[in-house]
Protein backbone atom coordinates (compact mmCIF):
# COMPACT_ATOMS: atom_id res chain seq x y z
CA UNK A 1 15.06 -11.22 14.91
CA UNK A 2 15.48 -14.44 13.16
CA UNK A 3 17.98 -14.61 10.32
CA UNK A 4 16.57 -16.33 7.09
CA UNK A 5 17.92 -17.76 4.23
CA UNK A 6 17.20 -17.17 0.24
CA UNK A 7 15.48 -20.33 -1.51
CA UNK A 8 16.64 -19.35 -4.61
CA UNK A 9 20.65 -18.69 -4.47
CA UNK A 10 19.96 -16.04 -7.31
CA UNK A 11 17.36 -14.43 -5.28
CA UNK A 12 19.82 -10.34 -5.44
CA UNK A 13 19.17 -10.33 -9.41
CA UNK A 14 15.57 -11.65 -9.68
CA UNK A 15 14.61 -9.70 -6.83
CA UNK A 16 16.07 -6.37 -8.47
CA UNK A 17 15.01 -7.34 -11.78
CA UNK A 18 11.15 -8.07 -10.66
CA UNK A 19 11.96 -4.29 -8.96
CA UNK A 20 13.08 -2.51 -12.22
CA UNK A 21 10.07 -3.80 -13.63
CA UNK A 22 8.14 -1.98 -12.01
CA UNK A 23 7.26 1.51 -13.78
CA UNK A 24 5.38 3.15 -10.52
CA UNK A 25 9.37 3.07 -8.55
CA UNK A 26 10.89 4.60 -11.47
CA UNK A 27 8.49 7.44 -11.73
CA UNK A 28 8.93 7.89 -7.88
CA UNK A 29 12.57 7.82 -8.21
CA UNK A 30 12.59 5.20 -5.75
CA UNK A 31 15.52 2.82 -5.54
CA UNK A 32 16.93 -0.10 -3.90
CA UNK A 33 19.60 0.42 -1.30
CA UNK A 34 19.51 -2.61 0.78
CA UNK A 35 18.82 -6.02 0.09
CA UNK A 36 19.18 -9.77 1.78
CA UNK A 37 16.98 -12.45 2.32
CA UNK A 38 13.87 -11.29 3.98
CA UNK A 39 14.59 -7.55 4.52
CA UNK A 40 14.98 -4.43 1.82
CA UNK A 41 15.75 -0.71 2.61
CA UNK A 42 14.66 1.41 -0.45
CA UNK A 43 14.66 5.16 -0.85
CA UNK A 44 13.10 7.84 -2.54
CA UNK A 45 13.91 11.36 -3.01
CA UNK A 46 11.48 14.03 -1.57
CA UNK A 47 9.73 15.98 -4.88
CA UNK A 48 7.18 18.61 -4.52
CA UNK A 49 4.97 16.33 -7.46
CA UNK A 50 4.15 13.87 -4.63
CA UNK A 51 2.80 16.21 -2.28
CA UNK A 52 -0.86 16.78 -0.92
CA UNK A 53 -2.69 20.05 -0.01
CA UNK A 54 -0.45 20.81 3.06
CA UNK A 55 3.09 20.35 1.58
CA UNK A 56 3.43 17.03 3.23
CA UNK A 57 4.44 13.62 0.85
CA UNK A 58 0.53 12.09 -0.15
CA UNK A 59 -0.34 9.06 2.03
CA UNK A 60 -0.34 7.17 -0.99
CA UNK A 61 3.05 7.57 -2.60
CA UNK A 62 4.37 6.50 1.03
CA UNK A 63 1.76 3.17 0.75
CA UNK A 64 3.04 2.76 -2.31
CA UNK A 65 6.36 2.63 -0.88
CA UNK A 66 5.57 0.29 1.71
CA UNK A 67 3.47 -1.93 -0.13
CA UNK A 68 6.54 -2.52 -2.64
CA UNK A 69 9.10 -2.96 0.19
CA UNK A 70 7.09 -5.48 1.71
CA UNK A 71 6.77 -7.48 -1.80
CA UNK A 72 10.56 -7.50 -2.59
CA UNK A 73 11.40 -8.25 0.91
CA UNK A 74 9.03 -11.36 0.95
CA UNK A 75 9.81 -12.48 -2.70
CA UNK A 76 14.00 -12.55 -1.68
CA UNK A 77 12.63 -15.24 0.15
CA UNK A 78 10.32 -17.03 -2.43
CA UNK A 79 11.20 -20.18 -4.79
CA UNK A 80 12.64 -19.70 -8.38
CA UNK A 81 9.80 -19.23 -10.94
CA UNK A 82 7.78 -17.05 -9.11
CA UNK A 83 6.38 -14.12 -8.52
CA UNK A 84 4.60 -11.76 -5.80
CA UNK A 85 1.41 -10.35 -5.07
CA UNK A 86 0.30 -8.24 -2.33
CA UNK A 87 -3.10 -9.49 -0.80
CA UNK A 88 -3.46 -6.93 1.98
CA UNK A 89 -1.63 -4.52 4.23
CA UNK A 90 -2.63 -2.29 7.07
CA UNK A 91 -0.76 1.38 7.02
CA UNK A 92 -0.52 3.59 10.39
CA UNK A 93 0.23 7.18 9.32
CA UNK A 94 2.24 7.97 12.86
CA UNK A 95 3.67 11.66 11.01
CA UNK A 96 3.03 14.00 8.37
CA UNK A 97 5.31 12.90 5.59
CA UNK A 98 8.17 15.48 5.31
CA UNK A 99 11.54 15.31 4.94
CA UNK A 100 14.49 15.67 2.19
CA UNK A 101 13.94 12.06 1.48
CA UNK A 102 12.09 9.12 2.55
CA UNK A 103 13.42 5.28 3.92
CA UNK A 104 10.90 2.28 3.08
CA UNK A 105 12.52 -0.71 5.48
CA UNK A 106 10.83 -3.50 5.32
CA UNK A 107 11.50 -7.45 6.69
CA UNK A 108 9.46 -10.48 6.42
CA UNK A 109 8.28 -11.99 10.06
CA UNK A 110 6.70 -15.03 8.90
CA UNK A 111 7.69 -16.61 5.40
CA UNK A 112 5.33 -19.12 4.34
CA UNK A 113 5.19 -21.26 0.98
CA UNK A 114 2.13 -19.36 0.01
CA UNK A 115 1.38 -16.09 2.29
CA UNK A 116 4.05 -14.27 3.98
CA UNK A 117 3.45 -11.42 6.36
CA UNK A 118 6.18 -9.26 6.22
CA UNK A 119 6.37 -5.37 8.83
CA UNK A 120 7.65 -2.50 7.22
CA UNK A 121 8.21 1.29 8.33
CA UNK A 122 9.01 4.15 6.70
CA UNK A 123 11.18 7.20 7.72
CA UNK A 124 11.39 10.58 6.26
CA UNK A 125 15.26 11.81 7.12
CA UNK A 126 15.91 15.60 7.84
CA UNK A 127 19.01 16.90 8.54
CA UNK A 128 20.51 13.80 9.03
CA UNK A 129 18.08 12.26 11.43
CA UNK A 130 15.38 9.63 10.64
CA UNK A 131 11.59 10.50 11.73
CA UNK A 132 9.42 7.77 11.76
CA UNK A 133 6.52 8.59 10.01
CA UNK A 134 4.30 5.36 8.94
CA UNK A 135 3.72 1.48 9.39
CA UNK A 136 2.64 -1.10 7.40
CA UNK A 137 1.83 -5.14 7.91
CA UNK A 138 1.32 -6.83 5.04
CA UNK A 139 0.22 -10.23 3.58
CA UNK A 140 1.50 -11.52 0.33
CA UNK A 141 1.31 -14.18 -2.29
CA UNK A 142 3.59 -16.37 -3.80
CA UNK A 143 2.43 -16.94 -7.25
CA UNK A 144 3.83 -19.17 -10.22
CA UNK A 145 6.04 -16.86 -12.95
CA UNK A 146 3.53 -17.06 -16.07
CA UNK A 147 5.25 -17.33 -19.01
């Protein structure tokens, strides 16, 4: 996998700070637990309020997930002065979504100085062992900070 390298040196704090501005992660409880240039582990706690009909995590809250793993992992790699903006992703639900808490690993495969596509997975651990339980490709956009 190739190693890649942050254009903007202060990419840890911008990339955390675009993160914490995000109210959807807080109300999940998710939080960032890895982070270098072009990859991001985040986590979130399991909680009964995400769940569907059967008990199991809702396919969204684990997009959601995803989705946001692939933006920070693509921004750490974006210039100073901007910003990120999904465009599309494709999610494979592989397993029902339970666990005591859920892994969102995600890592850019081709940075570009517009689109990047970034892979992600996500893993629902259990007694100490991760399940993997959904994919996701995504596409996003590099876009100038406004204001």
């Amino acid at each position: 996998m190739p190693r890649f390298e942050a254009k903007n040196p202060d990419y840890r704090t911008v990339a955390t700070a675009t993160f914490d501005r995000q109210p959807a992660m807080q109300s999940l409880g998710i939080s960032i637990v890895r982070l270098e240039p072009g990859e991001v582990d985040l986590a979130m706690p399991y909680s009964e309020a995400w769940t569907q009909q059967n008990g199991f995590v809702h396919a969204g809250i684990i997009t959601a997930g995803l989705d946001t793993a692939c933006g920070i992992a693509a921004f750490t790699l974006m210039p100073a002065n901007s910003d990120v903006l999904t465009v599309e992703f494709k999610t494979n639900l592989l397993a029902p979504a339970r666990g005591d808490q859920f892994v969102f690993r995600a890592r850019v495969v081709k940075p570009g100085r517009t689109l990047t596509v970034c892979d992600a997975q996500a893993f629902a651990e259990h007694d100490g062992a991760e399940h993997l339980i959904a994919t996701m490709t995504g596409t996003l956009m590099a876009l100038p900070r406004r204001g």
